[in-house]
Structure formats: C-alpha cells, structure tokens
C-alpha atoms as a PDB file:
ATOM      1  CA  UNK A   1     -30.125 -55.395  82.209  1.00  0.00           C
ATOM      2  CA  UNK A   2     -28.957 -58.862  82.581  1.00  0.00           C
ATOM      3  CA  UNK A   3     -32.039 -61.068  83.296  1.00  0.00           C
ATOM      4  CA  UNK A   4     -32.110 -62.944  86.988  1.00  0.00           C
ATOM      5  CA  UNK A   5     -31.468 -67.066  85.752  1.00  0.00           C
ATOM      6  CA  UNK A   6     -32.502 -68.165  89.302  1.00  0.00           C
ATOM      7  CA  UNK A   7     -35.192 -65.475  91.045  1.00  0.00           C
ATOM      8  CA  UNK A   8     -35.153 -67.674  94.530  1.00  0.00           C
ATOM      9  CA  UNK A   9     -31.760 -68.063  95.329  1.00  0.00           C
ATOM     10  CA  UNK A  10     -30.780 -64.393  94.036  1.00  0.00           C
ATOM     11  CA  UNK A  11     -33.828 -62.771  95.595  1.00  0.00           C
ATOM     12  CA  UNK A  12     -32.470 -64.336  99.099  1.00  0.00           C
ATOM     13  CA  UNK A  13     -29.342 -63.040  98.967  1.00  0.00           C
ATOM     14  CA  UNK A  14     -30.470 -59.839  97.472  1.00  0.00           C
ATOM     15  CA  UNK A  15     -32.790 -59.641 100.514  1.00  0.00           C
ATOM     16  CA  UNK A  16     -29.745 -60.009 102.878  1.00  0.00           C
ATOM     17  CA  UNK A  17     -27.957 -57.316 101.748  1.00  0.00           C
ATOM     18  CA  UNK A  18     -30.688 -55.425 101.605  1.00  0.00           C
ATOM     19  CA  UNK A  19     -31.051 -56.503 106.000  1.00  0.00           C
ATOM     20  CA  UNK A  20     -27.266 -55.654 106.211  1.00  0.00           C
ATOM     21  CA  UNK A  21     -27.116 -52.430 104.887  1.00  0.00           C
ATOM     22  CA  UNK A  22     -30.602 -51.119 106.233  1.00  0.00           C
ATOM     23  CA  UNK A  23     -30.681 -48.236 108.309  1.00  0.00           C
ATOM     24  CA  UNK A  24     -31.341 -50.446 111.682  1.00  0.00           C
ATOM     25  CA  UNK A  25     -28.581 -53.140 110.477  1.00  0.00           C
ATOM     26  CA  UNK A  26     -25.434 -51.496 108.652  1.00  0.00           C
ATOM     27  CA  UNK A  27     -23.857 -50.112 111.720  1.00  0.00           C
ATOM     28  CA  UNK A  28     -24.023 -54.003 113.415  1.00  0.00           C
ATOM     29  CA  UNK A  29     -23.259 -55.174 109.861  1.00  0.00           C
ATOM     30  CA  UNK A  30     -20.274 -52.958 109.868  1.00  0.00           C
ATOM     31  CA  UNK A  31     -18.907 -53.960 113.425  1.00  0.00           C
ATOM     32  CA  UNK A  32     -19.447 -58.050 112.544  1.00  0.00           C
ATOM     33  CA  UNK A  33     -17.244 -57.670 109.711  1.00  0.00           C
ATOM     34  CA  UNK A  34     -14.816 -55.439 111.543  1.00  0.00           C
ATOM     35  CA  UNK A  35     -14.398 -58.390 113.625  1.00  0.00           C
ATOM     36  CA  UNK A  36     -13.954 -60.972 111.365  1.00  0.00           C
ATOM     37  CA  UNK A  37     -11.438 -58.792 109.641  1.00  0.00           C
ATOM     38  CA  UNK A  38     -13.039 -58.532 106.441  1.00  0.00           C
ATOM     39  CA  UNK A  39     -12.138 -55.442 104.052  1.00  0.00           C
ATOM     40  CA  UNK A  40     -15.692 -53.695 102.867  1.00  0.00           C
ATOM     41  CA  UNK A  41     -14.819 -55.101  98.929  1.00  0.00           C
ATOM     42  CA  UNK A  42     -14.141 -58.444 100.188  1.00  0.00           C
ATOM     43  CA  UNK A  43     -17.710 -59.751  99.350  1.00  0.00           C
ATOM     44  CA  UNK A  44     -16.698 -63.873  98.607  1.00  0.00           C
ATOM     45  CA  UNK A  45     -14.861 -63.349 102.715  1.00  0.00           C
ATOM     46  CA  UNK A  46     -18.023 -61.971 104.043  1.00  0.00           C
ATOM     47  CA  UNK A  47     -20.172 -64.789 102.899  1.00  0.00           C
ATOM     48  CA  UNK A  48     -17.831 -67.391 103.708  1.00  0.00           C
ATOM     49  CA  UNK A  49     -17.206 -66.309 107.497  1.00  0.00           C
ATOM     50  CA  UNK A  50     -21.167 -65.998 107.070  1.00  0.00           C
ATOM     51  CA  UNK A  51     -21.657 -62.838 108.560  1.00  0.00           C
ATOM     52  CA  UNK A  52     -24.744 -62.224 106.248  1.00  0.00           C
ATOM     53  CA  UNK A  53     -26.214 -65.052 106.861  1.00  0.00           C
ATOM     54  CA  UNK A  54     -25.103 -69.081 107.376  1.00  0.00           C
ATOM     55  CA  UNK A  55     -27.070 -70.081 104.198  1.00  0.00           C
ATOM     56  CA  UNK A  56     -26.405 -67.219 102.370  1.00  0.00           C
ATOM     57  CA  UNK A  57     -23.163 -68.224 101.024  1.00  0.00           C
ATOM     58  CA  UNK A  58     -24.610 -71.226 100.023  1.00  0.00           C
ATOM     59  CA  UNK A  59     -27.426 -69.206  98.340  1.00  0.00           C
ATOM     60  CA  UNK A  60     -24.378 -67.593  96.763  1.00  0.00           C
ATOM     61  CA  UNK A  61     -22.801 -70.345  95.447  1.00  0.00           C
ATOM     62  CA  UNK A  62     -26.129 -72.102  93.802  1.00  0.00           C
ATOM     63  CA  UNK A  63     -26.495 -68.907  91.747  1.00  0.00           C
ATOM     64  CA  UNK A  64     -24.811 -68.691  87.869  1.00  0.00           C
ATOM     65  CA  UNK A  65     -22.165 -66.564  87.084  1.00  0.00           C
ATOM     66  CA  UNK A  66     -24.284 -63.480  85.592  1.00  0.00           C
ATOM     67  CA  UNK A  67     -26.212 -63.908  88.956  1.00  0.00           C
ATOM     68  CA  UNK A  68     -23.500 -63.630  90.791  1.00  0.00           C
ATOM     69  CA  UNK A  69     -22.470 -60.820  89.284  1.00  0.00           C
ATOM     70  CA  UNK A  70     -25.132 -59.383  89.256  1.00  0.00           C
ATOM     71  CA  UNK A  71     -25.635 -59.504  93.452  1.00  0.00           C
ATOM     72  CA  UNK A  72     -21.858 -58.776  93.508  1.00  0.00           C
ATOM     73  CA  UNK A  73     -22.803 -55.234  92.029  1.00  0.00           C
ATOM     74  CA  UNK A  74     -25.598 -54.892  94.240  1.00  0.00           C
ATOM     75  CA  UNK A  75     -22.982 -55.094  97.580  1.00  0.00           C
ATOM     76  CA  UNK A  76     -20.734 -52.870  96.055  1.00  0.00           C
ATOM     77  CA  UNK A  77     -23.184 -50.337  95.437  1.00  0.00           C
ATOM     78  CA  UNK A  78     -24.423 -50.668  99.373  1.00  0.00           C
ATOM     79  CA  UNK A  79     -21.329 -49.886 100.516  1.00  0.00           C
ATOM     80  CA  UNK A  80     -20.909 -46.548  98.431  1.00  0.00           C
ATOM     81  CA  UNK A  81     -24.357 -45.839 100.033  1.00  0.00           C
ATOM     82  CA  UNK A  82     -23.049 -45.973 103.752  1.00  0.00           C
ATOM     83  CA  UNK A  83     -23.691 -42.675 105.307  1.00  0.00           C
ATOM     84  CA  UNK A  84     -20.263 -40.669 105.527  1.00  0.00           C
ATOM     85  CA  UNK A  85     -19.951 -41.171 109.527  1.00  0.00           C
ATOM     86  CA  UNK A  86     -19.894 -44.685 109.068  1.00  0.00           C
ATOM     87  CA  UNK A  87     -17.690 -44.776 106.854  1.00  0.00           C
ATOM     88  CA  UNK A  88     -15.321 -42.533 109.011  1.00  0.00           C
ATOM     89  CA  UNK A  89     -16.128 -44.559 112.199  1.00  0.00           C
ATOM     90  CA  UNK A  90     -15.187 -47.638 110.020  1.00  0.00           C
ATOM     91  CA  UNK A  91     -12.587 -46.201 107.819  1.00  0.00           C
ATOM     92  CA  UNK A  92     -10.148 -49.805 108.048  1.00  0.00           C
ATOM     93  CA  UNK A  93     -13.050 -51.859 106.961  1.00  0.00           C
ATOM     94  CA  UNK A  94     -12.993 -49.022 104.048  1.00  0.00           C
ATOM     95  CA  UNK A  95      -9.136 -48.230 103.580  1.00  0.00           C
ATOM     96  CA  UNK A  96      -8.934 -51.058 100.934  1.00  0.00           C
ATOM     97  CA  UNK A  97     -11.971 -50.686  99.232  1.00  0.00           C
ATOM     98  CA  UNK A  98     -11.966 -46.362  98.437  1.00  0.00           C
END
C-alpha cells in the first residue's frame, strides 16, 4: 500500500466520504448530486460543485498525486458499495459509471 504523504488533509476528505456514503447520508448524498447533475464516477465534479463538503475540494486539491489517488479509489469503491435499491432508484447518476 501506498503510504498517506499528508494524513490531515487526506484523513478529512477520507472522513467525508465516509459521511456521504454512510447508511444515514448516501441516499441525501445520492439526491444532491442528482441535482447538480453529476454522473456517480465524476469524483473531480462532485468536489468542485462541493456537494461533499465546501472545503473539501480544497482539502482535495492540497493533497499529492498518490494521495489523490489514493482517496479517488476510496470513492469509487463507495459507490460499488451502494445497496442495489439505490442504485436502481438512482440508476442515471449510475448509467455512466456501470
């Protein structure tokens, strides 16, 4: 595993994905970017309309490239983890991404 360069910055925006895609907060997570019109894949779109967060993009941004990477990964891997309904109920948000 590639090591964390900057633990702060990467274990904030870890921590808001983690919010986003917790059992209470996916299916509001889900509808915000429904809204905004952002494809589930689209992770550099969902920070910048800051739908996880206003400072989180910054976060984002501060972070090296492994780093960013590495977080990248992480959302990608949240979204396979959506429970099936969701998915379903959100299938546009997912037509781009399956």
């Amino acid at each position: 595993m590639i090591p964390v360069a900057d633990p702060q910055n990467f274990e904030r925006v870890h921590a808001a994905i983690e919010a986003a895609f917790s059992a209470a907060g996916v299916k509001d997570f889900l509808k915000s970017m429904q809204r905004a019109g952002c494809a589930s894949g689209t992770f550099e779109l969902v920070l910048g309309k800051g739908i996880l967060g206003r400072a989180c993009g910054c976060e984002y941004n501060r972070l090296g490239n492994g780093d960013q990477g590495l977080i990248r990964e992480f959302y990608l891997a949240s979204l396979e983890q959506v429970a099936p309904e969701l998915r379903v109920q959100f299938c546009k948000l997912y037509a781009y991404y399956d």
